[in-house]
Structure formats: C-alpha cells, structure tokens
Protein backbone atom coordinates (compact mmCIF):
# COMPACT_ATOMS: atom_id res chain seq x y z
CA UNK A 1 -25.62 11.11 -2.14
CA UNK A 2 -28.47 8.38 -2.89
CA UNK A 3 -29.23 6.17 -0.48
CA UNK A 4 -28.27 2.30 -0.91
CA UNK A 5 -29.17 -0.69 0.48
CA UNK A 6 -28.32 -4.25 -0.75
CA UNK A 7 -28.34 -7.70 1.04
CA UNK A 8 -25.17 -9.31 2.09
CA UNK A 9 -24.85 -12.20 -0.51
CA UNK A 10 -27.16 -13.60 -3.42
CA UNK A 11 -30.36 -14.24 -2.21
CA UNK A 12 -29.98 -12.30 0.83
CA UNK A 13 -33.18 -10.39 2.22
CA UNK A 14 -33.21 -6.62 3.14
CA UNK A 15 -35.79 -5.82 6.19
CA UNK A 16 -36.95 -2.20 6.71
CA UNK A 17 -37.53 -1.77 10.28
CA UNK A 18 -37.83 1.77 11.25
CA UNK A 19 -37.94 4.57 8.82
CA UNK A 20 -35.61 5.31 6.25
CA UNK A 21 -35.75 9.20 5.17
CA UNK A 22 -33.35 9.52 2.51
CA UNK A 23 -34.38 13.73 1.88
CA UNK A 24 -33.42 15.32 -1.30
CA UNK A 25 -31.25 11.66 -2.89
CA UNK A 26 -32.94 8.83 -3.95
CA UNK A 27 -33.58 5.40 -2.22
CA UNK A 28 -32.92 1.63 -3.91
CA UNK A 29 -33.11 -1.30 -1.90
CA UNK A 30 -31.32 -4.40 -4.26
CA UNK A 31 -31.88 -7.87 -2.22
CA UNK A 32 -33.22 -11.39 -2.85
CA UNK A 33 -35.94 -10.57 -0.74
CA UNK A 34 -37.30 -7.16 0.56
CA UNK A 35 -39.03 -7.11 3.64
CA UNK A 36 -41.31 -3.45 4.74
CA UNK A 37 -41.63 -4.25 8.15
CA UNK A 38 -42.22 -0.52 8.98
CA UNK A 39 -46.07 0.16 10.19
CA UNK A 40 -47.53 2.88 8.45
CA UNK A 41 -49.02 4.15 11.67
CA UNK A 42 -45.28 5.52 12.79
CA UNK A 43 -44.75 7.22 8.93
CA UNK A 44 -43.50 6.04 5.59
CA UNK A 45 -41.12 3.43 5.75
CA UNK A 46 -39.41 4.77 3.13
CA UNK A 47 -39.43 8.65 1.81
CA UNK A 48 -37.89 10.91 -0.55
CA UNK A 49 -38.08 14.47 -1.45
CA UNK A 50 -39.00 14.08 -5.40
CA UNK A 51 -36.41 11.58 -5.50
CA UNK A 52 -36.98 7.72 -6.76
CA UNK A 53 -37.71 5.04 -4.60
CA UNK A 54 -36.45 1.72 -6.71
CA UNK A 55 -37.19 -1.72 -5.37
CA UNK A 56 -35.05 -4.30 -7.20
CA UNK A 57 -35.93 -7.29 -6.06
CA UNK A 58 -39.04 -9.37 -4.93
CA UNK A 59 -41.07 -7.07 -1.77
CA UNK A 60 -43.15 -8.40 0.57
CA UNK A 61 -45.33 -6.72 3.56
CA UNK A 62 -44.86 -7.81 6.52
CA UNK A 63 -46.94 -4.93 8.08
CA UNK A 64 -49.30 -2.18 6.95
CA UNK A 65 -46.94 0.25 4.91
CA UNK A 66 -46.81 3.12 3.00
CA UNK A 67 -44.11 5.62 0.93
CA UNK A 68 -43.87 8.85 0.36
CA UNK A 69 -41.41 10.31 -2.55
CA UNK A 70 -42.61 14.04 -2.86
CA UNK A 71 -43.02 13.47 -6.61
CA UNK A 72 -39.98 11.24 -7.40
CA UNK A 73 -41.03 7.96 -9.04
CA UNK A 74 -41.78 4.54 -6.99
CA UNK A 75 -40.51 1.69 -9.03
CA UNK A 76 -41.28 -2.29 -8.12
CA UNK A 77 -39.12 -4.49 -10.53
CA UNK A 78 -40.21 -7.24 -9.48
CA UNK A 79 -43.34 -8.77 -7.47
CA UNK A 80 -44.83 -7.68 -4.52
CA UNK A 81 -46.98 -9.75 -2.15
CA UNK A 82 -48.02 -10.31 1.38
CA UNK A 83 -47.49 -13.87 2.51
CA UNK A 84 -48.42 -14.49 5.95
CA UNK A 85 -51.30 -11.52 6.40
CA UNK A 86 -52.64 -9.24 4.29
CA UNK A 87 -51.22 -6.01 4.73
CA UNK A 88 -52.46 -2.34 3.12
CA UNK A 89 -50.30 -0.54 0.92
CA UNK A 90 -50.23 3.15 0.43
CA UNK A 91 -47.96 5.45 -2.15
CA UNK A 92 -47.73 9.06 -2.24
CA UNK A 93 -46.20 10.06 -4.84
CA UNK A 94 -47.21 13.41 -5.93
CA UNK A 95 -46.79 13.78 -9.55
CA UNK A 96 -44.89 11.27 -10.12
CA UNK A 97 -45.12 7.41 -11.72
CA UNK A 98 -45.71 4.62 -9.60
CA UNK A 99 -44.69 1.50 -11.74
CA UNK A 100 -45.50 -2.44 -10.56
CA UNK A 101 -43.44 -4.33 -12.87
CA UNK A 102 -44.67 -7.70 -11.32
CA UNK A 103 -47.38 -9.07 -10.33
CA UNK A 104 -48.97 -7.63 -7.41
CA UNK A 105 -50.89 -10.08 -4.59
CA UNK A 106 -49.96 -13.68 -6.59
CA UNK A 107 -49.71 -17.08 -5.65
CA UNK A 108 -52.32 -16.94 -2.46
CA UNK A 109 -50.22 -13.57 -1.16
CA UNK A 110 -53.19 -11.15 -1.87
CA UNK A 111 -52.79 -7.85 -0.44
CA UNK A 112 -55.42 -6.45 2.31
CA UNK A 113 -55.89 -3.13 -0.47
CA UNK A 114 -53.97 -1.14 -2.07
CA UNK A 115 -54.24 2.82 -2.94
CA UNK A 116 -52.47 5.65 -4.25
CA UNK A 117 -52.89 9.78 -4.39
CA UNK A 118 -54.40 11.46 -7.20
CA UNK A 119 -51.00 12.81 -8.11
CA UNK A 120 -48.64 11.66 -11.58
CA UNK A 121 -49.55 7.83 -12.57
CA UNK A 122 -49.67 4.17 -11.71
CA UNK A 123 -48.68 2.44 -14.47
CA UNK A 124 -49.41 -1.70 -14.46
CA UNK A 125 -46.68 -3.37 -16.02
CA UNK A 126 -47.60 -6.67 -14.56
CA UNK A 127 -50.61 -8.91 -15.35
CA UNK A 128 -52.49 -8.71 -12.05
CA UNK A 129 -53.11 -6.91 -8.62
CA UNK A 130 -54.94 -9.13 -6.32
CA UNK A 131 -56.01 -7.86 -2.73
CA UNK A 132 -58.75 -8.93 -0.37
CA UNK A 133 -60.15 -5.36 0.02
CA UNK A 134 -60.49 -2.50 -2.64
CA UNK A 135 -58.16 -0.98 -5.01
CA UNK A 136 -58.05 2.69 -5.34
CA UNK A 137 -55.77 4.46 -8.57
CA UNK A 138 -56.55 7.95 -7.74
CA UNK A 139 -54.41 8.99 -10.42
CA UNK A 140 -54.45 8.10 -14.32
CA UNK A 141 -53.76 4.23 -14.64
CA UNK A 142 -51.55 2.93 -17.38
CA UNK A 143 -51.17 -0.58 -18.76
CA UNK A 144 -48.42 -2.09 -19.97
CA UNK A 145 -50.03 -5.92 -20.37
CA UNK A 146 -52.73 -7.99 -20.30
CA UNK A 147 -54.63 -7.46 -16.50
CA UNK A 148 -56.51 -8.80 -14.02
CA UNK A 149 -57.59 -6.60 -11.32
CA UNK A 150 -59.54 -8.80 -8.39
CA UNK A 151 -60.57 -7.83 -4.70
CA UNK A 152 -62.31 -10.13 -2.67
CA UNK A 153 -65.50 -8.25 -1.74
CA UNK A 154 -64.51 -4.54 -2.03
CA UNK A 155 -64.47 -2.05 -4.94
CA UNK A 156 -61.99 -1.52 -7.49
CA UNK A 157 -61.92 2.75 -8.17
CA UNK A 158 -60.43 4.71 -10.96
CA UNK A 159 -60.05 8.23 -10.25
CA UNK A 160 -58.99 9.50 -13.17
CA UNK A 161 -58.21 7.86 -16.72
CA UNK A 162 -56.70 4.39 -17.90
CA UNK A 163 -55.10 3.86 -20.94
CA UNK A 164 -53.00 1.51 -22.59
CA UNK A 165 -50.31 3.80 -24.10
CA UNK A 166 -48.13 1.41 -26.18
CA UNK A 167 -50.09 -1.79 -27.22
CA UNK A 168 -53.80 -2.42 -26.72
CA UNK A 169 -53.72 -4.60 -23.96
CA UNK A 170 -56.91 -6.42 -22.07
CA UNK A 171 -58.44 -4.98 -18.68
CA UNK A 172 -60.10 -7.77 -16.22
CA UNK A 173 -61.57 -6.60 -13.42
CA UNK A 174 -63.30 -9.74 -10.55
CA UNK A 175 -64.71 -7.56 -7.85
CA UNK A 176 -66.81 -10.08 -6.27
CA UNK A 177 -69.54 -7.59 -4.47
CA UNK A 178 -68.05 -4.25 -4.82
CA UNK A 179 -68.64 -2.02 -6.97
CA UNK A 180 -67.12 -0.41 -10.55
CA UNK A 181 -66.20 3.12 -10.49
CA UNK A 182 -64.28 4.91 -13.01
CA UNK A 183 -63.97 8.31 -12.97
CA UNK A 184 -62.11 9.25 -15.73
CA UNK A 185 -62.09 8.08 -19.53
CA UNK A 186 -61.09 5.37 -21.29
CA UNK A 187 -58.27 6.46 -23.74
CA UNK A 188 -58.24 5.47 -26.91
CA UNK A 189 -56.63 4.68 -29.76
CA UNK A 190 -54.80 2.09 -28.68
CA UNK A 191 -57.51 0.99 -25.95
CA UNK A 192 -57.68 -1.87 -23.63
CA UNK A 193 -60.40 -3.86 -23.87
CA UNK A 194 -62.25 -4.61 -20.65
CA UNK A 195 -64.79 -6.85 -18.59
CA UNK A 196 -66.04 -6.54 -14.85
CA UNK A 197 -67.10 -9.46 -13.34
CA UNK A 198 -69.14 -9.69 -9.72
C-alpha cells in the first residue's frame, strides 16, 4: 500500500537518509519539519512509479537532492528552503504536476538552483522561488499568485509556456546578470503581467 511517514509528536522532524523507493504506491512524508538529507549523487531520495510524492509539512535541504515519480504528481504544501547551504533541487516528474504551495528559498534560505524535466507542469502556488544559481521550468509553468522569481547571478529559463490559469496574477523576475529565456508563450486571457529586472 502507500508509503507513510510521519514524525513522532507535533513538531517532530522527519529526516530522509538513504533512499526511499516506494514502486507502484505513493509516498507522503507529514512532520513539523522535513529534512532530504539524501545526496542526489547516490539516486532520488524519494521515487515513485507514477505515484504522488506529497510533502506536508515545511522541507528543507540539507544536501543536493532530487525525486523521481515516473509521472505521479510532486506536491510541497508548505515551504521549502535550504538553511545552512544552498543545496540544488531536481524533480522528474514525467508528465505529471509539480506544485510549490509555499514559498520556495525565503527568509535568507535561498536555494543553490532549482530545475525540473520538460515533462507535465510546475505550477507556482507560492509568491516566490529564490536561489543563488538559475532556475530552469522545462515544462509549462503555472501561477497561482502574485511572483517573484530571483537568482543571484544565473538565468531564470522557461522551456515551454506560463500561464496564469485562474486569476491574472503578476510575474517578477530579479536575475541579477543572467539572462531571460522563455521558450514558450505567454498564455492569455487571463495573463500575468510581468517585469525582468538585471
């Protein structure tokens, strides 16, 4: 059946070590505090076979990490940061929806960069991604509220198209010296807005 895992007691933190492959069920990790602590260099630290991956619960990295759901959806309810370093995230996700429902990289925590496959959608629920290298969206890019995208000093890419399917919302981007690519359309009507500044 799907695979579980929830801290002890309120306000408990969950720590991903080693690799959890959960195959054909789906994986949600409930906790105060979610640690991936799993280096991307020895696999996903979390994978499914088109099955959801469901973070409830703030996530931080304490190491580079990625996942890998064959197509199932990846779903962060909450924020997701890297506090001490800043650590790369990847998601494969195939054609499936890759949902940040918090903000990404806030309060100092930035993120070193942060992609995803060309596969389904990332859809931006939060109001900002921050990481200190570039941001790639492969796939089509939804938002879901007012944005800021900012990187340091690397690019921010879109591979494909960005809408904003429900309300019009606005589109920041602070790239610092990298560059602006977007290689798909803007949607519209509704349409965000948007503004790149270097």
């Amino acid at each position: 059946g799907p695979v579980g895992m929830r801290s002890g007691g309120a306000g408990g933190t969950v720590v991903i070590e080693g690799s959890v492959a959960s195959g054909t069920n789906s994986a949600t990790l409930t906790g105060g505090h979610i640690d991936l602590n799993r280096d991307s260099a020895g696999g996903a630290a979390i994978s499914t076979s088109g099955q959801p991956i469901v973070f409830n619960g703030p996530v931080s990295l304490t190491a580079n990490s990625s996942l890998a759901s064959g197509g199932g959806n990846v779903d962060f309810t909450g924020t997701l940061d890297s506090p001490v370093t800043a650590y790369t995230l990847s998601v494969t996700k195939g054609g499936g929806t890759l949902t940040f429902g918090g903000i990404v990289g806030g309060a100092g925590n930035a993120l070193a960069s942060r992609t995803t496959d060309g596969g389904g959608t990332v859809a931006i629920d939060g109001t900002a991604v921050t990481t200190t290298g570039g941001q790639t969206y492969n796939g089509a890019v939804t938002l879901g509220a007012a944005t800021t995208l900012a990187t340091t000093n690397s690019a921010v890419d879109f591979g494909s198209t960005l809408q904003s399917p429900t309300t019009a919302s606005t589109l920041a981007v602070h790239k610092a010296a990298g560059p602006l690519a977007i290689g798909g359309a803007w949607a519209c009507p509704p349409s965000p807005s948007r503004s790149a500044h270097p």
